[in-house]
C-alpha atoms as a PDB file:
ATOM      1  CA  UNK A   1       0.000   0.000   0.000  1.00  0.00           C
ATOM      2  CA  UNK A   2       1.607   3.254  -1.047  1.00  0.00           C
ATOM      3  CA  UNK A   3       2.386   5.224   1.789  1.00  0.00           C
ATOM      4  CA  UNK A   4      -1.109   7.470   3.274  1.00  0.00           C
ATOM      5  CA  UNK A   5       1.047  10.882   3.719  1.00  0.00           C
ATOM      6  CA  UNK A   6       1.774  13.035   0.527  1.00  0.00           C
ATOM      7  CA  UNK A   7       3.714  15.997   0.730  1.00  0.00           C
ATOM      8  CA  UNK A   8       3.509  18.882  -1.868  1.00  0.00           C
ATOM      9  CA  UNK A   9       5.827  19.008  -4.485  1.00  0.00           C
ATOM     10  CA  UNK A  10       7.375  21.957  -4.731  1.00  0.00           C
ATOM     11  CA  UNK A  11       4.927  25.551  -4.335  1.00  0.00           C
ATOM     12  CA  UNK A  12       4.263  26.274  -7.797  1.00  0.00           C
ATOM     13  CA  UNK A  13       2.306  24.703 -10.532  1.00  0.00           C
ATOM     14  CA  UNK A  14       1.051  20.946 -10.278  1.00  0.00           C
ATOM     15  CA  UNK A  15       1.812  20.587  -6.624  1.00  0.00           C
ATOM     16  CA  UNK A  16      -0.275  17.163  -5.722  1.00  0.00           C
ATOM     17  CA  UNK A  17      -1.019  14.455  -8.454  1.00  0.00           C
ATOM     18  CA  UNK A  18      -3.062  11.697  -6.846  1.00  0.00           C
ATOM     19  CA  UNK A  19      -4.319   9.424  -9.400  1.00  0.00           C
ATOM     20  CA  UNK A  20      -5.941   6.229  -8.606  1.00  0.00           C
ATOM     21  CA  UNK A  21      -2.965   4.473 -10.027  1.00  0.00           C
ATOM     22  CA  UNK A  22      -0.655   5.976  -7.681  1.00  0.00           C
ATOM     23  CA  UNK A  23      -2.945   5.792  -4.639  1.00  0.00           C
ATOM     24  CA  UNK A  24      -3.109   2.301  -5.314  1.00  0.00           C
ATOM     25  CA  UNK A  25      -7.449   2.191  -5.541  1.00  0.00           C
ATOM     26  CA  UNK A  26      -9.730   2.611  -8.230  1.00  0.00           C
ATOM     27  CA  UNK A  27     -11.959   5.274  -8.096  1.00  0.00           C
ATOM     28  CA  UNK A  28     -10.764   8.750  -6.292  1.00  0.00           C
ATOM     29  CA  UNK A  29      -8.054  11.378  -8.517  1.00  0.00           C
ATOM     30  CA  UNK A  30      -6.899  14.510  -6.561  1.00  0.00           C
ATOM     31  CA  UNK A  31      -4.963  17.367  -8.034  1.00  0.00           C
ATOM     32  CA  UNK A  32      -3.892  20.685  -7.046  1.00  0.00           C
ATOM     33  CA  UNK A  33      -2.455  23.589  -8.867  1.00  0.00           C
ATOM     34  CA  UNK A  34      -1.276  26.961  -7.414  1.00  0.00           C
ATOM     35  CA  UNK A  35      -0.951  29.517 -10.621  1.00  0.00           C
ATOM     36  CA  UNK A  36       0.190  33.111 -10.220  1.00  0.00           C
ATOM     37  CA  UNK A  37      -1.965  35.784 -12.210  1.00  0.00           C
ATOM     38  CA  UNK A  38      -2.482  35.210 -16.060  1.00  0.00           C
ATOM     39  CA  UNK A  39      -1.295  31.782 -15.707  1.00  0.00           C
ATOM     40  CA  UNK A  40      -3.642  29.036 -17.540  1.00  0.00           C
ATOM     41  CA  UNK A  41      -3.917  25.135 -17.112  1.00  0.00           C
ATOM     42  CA  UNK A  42      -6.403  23.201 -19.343  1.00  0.00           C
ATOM     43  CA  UNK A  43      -7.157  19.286 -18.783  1.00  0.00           C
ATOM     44  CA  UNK A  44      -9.452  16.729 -20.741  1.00  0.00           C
ATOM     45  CA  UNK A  45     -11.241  14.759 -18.542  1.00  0.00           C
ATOM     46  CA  UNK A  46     -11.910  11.720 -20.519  1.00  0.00           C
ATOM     47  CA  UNK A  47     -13.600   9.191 -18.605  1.00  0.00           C
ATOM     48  CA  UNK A  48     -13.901  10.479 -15.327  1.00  0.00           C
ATOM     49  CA  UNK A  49     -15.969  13.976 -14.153  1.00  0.00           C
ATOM     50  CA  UNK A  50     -14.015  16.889 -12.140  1.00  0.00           C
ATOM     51  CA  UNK A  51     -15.065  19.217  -9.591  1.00  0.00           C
ATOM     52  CA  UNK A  52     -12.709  21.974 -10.074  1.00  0.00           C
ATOM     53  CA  UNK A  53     -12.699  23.847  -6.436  1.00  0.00           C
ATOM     54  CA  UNK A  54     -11.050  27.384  -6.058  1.00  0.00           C
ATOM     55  CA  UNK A  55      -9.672  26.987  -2.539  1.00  0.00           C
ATOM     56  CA  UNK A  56      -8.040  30.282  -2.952  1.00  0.00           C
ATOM     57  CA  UNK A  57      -8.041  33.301  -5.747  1.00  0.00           C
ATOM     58  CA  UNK A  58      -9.894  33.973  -8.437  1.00  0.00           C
ATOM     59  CA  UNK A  59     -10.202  32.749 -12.162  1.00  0.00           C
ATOM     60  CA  UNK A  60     -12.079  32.293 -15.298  1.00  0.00           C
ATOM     61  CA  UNK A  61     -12.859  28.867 -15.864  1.00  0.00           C
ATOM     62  CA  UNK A  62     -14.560  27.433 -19.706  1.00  0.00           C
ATOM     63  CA  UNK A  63     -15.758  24.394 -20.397  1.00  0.00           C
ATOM     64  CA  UNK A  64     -15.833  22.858 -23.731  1.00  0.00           C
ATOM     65  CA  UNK A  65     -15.540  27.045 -25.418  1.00  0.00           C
ATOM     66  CA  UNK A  66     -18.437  27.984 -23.031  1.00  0.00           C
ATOM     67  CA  UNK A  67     -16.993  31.020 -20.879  1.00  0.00           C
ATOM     68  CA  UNK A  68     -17.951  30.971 -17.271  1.00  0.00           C
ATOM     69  CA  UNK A  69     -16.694  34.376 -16.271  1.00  0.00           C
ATOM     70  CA  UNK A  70     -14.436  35.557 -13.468  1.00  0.00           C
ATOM     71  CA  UNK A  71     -15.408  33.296 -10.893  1.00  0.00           C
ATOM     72  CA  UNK A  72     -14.002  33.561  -7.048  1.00  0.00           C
ATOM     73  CA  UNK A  73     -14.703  35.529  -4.085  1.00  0.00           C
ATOM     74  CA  UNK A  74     -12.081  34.081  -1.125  1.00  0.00           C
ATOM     75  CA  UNK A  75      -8.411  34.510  -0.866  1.00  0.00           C
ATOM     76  CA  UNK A  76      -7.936  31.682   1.641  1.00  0.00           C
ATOM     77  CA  UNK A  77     -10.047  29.277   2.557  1.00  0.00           C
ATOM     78  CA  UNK A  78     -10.549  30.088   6.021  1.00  0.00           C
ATOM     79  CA  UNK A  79     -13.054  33.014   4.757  1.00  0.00           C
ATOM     80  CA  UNK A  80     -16.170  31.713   3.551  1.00  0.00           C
ATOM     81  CA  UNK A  81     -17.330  28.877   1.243  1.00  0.00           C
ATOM     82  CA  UNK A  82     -15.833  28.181  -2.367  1.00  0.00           C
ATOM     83  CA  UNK A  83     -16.716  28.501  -5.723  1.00  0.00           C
ATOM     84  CA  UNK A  84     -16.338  25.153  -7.609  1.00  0.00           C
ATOM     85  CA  UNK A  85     -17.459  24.128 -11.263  1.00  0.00           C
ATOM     86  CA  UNK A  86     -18.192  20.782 -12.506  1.00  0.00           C
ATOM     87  CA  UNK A  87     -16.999  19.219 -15.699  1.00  0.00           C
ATOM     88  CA  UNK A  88     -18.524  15.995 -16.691  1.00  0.00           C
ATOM     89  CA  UNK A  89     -16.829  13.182 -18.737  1.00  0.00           C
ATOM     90  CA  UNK A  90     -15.823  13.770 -22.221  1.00  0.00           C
ATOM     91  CA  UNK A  91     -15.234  17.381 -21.827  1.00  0.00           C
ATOM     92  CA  UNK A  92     -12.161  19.539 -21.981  1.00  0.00           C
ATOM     93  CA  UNK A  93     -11.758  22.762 -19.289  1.00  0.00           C
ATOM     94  CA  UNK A  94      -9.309  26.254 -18.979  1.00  0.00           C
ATOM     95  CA  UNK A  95      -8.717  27.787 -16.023  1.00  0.00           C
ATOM     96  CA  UNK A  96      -6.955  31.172 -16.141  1.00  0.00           C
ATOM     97  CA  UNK A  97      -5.515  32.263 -12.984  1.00  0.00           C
ATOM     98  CA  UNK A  98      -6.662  36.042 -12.484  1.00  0.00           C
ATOM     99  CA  UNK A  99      -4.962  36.170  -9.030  1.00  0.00           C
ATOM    100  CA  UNK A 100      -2.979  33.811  -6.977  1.00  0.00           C
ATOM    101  CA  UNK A 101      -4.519  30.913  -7.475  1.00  0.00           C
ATOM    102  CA  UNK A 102      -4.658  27.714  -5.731  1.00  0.00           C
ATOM    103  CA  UNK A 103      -7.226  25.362  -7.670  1.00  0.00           C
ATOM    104  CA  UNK A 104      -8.009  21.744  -6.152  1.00  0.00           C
ATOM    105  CA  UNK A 105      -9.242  19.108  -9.036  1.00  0.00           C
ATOM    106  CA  UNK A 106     -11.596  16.550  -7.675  1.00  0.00           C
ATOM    107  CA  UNK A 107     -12.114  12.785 -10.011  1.00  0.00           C
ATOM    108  CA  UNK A 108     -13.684  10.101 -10.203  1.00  0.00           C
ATOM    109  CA  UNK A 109     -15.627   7.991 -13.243  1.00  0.00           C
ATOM    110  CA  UNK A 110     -17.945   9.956 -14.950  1.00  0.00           C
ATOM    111  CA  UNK A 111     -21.367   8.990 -16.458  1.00  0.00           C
ATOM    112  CA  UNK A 112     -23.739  10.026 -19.065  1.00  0.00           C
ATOM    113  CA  UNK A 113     -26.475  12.891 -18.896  1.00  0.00           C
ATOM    114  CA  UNK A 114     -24.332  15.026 -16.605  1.00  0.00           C
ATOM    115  CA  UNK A 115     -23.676  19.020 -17.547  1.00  0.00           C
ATOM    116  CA  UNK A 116     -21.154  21.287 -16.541  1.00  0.00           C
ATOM    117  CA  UNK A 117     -21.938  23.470 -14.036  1.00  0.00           C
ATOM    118  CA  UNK A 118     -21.063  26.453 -11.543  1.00  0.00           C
ATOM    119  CA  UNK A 119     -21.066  25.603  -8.091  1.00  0.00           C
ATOM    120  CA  UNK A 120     -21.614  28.919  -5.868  1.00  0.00           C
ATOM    121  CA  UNK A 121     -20.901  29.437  -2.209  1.00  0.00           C
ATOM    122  CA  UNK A 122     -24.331  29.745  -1.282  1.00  0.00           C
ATOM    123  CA  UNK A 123     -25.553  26.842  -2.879  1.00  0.00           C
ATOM    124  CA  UNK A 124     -25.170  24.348   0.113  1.00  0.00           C
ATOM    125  CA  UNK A 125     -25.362  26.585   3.776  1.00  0.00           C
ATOM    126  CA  UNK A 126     -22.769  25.878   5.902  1.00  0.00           C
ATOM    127  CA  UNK A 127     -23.668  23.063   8.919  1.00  0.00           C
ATOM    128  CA  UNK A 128     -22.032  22.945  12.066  1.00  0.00           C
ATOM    129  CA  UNK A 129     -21.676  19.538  13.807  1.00  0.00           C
ATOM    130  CA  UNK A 130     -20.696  18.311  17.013  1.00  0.00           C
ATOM    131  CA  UNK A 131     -20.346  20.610  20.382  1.00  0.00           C
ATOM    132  CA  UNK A 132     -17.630  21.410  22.866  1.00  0.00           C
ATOM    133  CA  UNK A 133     -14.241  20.593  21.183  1.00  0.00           C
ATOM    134  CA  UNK A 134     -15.685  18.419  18.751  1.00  0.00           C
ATOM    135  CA  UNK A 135     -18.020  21.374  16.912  1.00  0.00           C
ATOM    136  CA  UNK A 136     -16.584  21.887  13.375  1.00  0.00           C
ATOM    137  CA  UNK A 137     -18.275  23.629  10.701  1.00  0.00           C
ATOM    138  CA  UNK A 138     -19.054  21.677   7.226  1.00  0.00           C
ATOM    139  CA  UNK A 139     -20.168  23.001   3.002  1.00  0.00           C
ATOM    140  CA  UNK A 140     -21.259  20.591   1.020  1.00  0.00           C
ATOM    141  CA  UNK A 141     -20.253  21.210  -2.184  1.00  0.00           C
ATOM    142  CA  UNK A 142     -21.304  18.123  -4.295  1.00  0.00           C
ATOM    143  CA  UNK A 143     -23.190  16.285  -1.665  1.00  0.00           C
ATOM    144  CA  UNK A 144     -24.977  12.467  -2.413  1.00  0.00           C
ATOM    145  CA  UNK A 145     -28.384  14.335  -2.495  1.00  0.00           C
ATOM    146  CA  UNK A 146     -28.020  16.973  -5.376  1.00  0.00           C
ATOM    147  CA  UNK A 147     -28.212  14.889  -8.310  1.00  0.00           C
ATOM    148  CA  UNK A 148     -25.272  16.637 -10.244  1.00  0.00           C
ATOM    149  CA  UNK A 149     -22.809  13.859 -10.841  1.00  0.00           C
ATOM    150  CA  UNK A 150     -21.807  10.383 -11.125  1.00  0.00           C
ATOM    151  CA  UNK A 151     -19.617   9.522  -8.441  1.00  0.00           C
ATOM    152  CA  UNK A 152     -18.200  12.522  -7.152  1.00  0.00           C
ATOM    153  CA  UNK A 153     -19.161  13.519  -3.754  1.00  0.00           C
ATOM    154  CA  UNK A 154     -16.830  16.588  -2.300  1.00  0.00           C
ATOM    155  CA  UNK A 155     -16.964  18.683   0.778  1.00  0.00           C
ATOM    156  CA  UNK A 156     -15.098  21.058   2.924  1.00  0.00           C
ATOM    157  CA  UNK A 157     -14.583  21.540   6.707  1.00  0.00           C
ATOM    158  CA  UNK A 158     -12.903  23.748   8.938  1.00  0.00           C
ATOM    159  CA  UNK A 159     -12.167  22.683  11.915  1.00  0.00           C
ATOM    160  CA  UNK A 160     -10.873  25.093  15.106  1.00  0.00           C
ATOM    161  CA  UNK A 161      -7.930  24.717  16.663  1.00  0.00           C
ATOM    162  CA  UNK A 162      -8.075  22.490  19.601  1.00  0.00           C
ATOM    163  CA  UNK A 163     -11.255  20.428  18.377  1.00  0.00           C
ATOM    164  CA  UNK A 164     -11.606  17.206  16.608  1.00  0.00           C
ATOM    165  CA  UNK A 165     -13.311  15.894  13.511  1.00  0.00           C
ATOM    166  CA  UNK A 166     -14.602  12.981  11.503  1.00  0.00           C
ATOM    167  CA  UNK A 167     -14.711  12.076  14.903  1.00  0.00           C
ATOM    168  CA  UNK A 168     -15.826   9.942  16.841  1.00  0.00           C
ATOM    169  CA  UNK A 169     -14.306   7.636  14.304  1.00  0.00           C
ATOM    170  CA  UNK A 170     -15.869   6.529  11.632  1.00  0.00           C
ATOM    171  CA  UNK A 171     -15.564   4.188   8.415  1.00  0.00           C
ATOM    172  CA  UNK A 172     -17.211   3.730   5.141  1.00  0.00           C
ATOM    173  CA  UNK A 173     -14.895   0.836   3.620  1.00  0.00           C
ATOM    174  CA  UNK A 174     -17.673  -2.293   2.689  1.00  0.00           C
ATOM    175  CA  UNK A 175     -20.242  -2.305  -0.525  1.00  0.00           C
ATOM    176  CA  UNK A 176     -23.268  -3.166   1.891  1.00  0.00           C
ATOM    177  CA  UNK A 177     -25.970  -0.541   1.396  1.00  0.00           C
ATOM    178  CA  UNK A 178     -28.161   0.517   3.022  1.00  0.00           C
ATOM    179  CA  UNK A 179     -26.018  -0.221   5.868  1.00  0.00           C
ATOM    180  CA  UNK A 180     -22.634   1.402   4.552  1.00  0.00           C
ATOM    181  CA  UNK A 181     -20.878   2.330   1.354  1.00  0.00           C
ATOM    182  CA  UNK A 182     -17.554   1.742   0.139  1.00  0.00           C
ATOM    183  CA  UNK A 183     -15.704   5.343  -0.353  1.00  0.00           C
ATOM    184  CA  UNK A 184     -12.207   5.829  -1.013  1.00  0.00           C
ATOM    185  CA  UNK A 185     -11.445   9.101   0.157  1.00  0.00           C
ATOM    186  CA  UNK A 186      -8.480  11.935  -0.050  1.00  0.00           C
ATOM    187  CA  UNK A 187      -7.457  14.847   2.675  1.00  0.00           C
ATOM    188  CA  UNK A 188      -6.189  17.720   1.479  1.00  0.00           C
ATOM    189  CA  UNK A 189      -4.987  20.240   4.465  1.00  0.00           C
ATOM    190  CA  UNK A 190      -4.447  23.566   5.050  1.00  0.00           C
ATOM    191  CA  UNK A 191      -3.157  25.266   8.354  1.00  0.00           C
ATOM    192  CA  UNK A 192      -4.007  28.416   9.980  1.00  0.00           C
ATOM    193  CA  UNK A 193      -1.060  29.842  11.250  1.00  0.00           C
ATOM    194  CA  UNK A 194       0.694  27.931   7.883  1.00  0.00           C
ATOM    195  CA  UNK A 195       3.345  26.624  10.155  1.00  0.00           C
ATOM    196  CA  UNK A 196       0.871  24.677  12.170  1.00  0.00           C
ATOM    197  CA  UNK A 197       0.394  20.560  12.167  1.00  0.00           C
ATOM    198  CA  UNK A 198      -2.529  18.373  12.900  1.00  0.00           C
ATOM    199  CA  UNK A 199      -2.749  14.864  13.551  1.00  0.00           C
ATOM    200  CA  UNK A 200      -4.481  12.252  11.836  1.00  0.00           C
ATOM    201  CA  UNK A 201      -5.333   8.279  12.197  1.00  0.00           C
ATOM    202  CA  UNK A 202      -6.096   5.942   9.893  1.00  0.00           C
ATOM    203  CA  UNK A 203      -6.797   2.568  11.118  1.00  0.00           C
ATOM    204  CA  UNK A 204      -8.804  -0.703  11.020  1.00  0.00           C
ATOM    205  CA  UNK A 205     -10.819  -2.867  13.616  1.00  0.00           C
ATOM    206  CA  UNK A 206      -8.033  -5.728  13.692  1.00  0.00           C
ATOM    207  CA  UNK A 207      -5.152  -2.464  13.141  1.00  0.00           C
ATOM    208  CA  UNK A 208      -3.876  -4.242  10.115  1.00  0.00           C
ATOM    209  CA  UNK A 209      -3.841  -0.959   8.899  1.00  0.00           C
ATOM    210  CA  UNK A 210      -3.000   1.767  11.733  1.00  0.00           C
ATOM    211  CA  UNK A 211      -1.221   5.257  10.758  1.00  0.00           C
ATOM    212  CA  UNK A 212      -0.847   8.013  12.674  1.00  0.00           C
ATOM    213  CA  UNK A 213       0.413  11.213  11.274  1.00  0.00           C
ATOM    214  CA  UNK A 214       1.753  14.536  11.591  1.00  0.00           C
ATOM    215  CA  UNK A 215      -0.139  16.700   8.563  1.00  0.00           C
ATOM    216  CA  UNK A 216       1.442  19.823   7.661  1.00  0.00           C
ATOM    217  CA  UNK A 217      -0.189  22.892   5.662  1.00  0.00           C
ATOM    218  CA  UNK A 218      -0.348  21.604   2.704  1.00  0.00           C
ATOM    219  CA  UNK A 219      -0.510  17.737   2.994  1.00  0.00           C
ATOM    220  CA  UNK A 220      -2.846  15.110   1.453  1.00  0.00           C
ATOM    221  CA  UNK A 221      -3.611  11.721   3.157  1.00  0.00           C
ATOM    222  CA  UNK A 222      -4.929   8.778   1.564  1.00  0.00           C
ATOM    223  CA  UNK A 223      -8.085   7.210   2.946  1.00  0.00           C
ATOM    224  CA  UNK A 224      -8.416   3.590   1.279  1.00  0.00           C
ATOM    225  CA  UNK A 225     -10.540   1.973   4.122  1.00  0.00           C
ATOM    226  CA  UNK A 226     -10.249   2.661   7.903  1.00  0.00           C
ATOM    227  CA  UNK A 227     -11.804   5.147  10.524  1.00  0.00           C
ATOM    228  CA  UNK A 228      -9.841   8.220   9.974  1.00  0.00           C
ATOM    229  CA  UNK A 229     -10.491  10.696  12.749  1.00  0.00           C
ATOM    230  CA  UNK A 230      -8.547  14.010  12.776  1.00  0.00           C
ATOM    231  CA  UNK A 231      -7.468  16.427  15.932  1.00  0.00           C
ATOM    232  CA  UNK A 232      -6.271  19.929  15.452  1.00  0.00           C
ATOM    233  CA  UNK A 233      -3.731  21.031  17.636  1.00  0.00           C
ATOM    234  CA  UNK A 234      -4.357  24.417  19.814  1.00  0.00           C
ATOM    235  CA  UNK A 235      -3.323  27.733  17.992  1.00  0.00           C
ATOM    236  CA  UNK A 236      -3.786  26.424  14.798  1.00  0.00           C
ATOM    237  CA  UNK A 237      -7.249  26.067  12.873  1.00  0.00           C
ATOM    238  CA  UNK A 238      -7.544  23.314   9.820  1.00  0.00           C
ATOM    239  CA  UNK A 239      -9.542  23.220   6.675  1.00  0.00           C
ATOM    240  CA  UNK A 240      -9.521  20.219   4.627  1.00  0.00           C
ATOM    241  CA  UNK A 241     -11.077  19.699   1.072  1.00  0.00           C
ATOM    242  CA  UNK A 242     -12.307  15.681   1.225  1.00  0.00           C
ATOM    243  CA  UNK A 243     -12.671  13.910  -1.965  1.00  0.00           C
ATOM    244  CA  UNK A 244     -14.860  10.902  -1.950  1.00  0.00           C
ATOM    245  CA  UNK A 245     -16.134   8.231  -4.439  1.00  0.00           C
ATOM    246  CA  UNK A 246     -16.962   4.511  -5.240  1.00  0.00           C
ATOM    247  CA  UNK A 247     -18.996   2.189  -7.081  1.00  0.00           C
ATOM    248  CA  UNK A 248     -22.332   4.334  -5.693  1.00  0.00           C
ATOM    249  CA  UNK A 249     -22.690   7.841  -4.996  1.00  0.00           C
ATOM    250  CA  UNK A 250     -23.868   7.434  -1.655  1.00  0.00           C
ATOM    251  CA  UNK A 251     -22.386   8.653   2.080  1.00  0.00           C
ATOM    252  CA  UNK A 252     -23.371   5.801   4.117  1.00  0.00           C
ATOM    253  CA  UNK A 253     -21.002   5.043   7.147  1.00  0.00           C
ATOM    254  CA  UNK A 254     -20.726   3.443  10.572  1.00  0.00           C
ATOM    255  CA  UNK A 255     -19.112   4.308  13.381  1.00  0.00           C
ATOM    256  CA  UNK A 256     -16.485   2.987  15.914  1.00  0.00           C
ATOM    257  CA  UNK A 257     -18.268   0.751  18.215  1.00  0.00           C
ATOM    258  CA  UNK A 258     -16.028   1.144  21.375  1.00  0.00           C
ATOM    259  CA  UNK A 259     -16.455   4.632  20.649  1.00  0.00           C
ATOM    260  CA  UNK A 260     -20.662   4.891  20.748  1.00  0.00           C
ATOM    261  CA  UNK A 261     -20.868   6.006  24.085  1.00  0.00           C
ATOM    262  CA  UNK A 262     -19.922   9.310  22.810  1.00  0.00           C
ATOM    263  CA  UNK A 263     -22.481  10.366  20.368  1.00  0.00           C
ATOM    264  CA  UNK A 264     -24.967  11.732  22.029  1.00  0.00           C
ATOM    265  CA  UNK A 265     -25.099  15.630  20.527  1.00  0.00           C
ATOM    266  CA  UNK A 266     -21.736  14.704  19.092  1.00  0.00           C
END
């Protein structure tokens, strides 16, 4: 199993390049590009559908020659919600950089009937779960309920600093719905101070598979199966962009059993 922490490379350009390939799964891609102003990447997305998420900056984004303006309202993604745009299969995108830009692209198989779209910030209101040191505040922004894609489901969560989340553990690792779906999923994290950490653990009932790690601003961890509860340390807020998809577009998980004394309110 390739190893669950990836570290940027470099701080320019194509800085993560998670393919399902090199994360060793099938279904989950995860990308992210950081463009100064008046710089342009373009991408076919053959097979699979993208959610193309500006975590920070603004830029005009087409799809397939149809211009979707300036889009962008938040220089970091501690400030508000995102705008995203989706691109099904079969189509071909630009993105043009019209301030520092950092651009996250979410995949995962596409499917037929699907239309590109703009995703706004107030499309999906932001939730807040949990209470005491385990309140974090969630957007949807391609939840299992809207209809708008094939496998992709995508979503974005700050949590303070001091607090936990996806906690208490969960896992969604066995094809058995209604009771649970199988999703592969990806972390990508951001620190506030940038020279924070957080911790995260990835593990199994029989800990065949049990990682704990450091994250750094900046960091992606790999999710193939597992509860994967994060904590983030005091001083520093997170925000993580999680990618998640498998063979049904559905967010159906169960929870640590050891653990079920703790969610009432939680």
């Amino acid at each position: 199993m390739p190893n669950l922490l990836v570290k940027p490379q470099g701080t320019s350009g194509l800085v993560h390049d998670i393919t399902p390939e090199s994360a060793g799964w099938t279904y989950v891609g995860f990308a992210l590009h950081r463009l100064a102003p008046g710089e342009t990447m373009s991408g076919e997305t053959g097979a699979r559908e993208v959610c193309l998420v500006l975590v920070a900056g603004k830029a005009r984004v087409t799809v397939d020659g149809e211009d979707f303006g300036e889009l962008g309202e938040r220089m970091t993604p501690f400030e508000g919600a995102p705008f995203s745009v989706y691109v099904p299969k079969g189509a071909s995108y630009t993105v043009t950089a019209t301030t520092d830009l950092e651009l996250g692209l979410c995949s995962a198989p596409g499917g037929e009937g699907f239309t590109a779209q703009v995703i706004r910030p107030d499309r999906h209101t932001q939730m807040t779960r949990g209470k005491g040191t385990n309140t974090r505040y969630v957007t949807n922004i391609m939840p299992e309920d809207d209809g708008a894609a094939q496998s992709l489901l995508v979503v974005e969560v700050i949590t303070p600093g001091g607090h936990t989340s996806s906690y208490p553990p969960h896992k969604h690792d066995e094809d058995n719905l209604p009771a649970e779906s199988f999703l592969e999923e990806t972390y990508y994290h951001r620190l506030n101070p940038s020279q924070g950490f957080a911790m995260q653990r990835v593990y199994t009932d029989d800990r065949a598979l049990d990682e704990t790690m450091a994250v750094e601003n900046g960091d992606v961890v790999l999710v193939p199966k597992g509860y994967h509860p994060v904590a983030a340390i005091h001083g520093y807020d997170l925000y993580y962009l999680n990618v998640m998809a498998g063979p049904s577009r559905a967010w159906k998980f169960n929870n640590a059993k050891e653990h079920a004394w703790l969610f009432t309110g939680v």
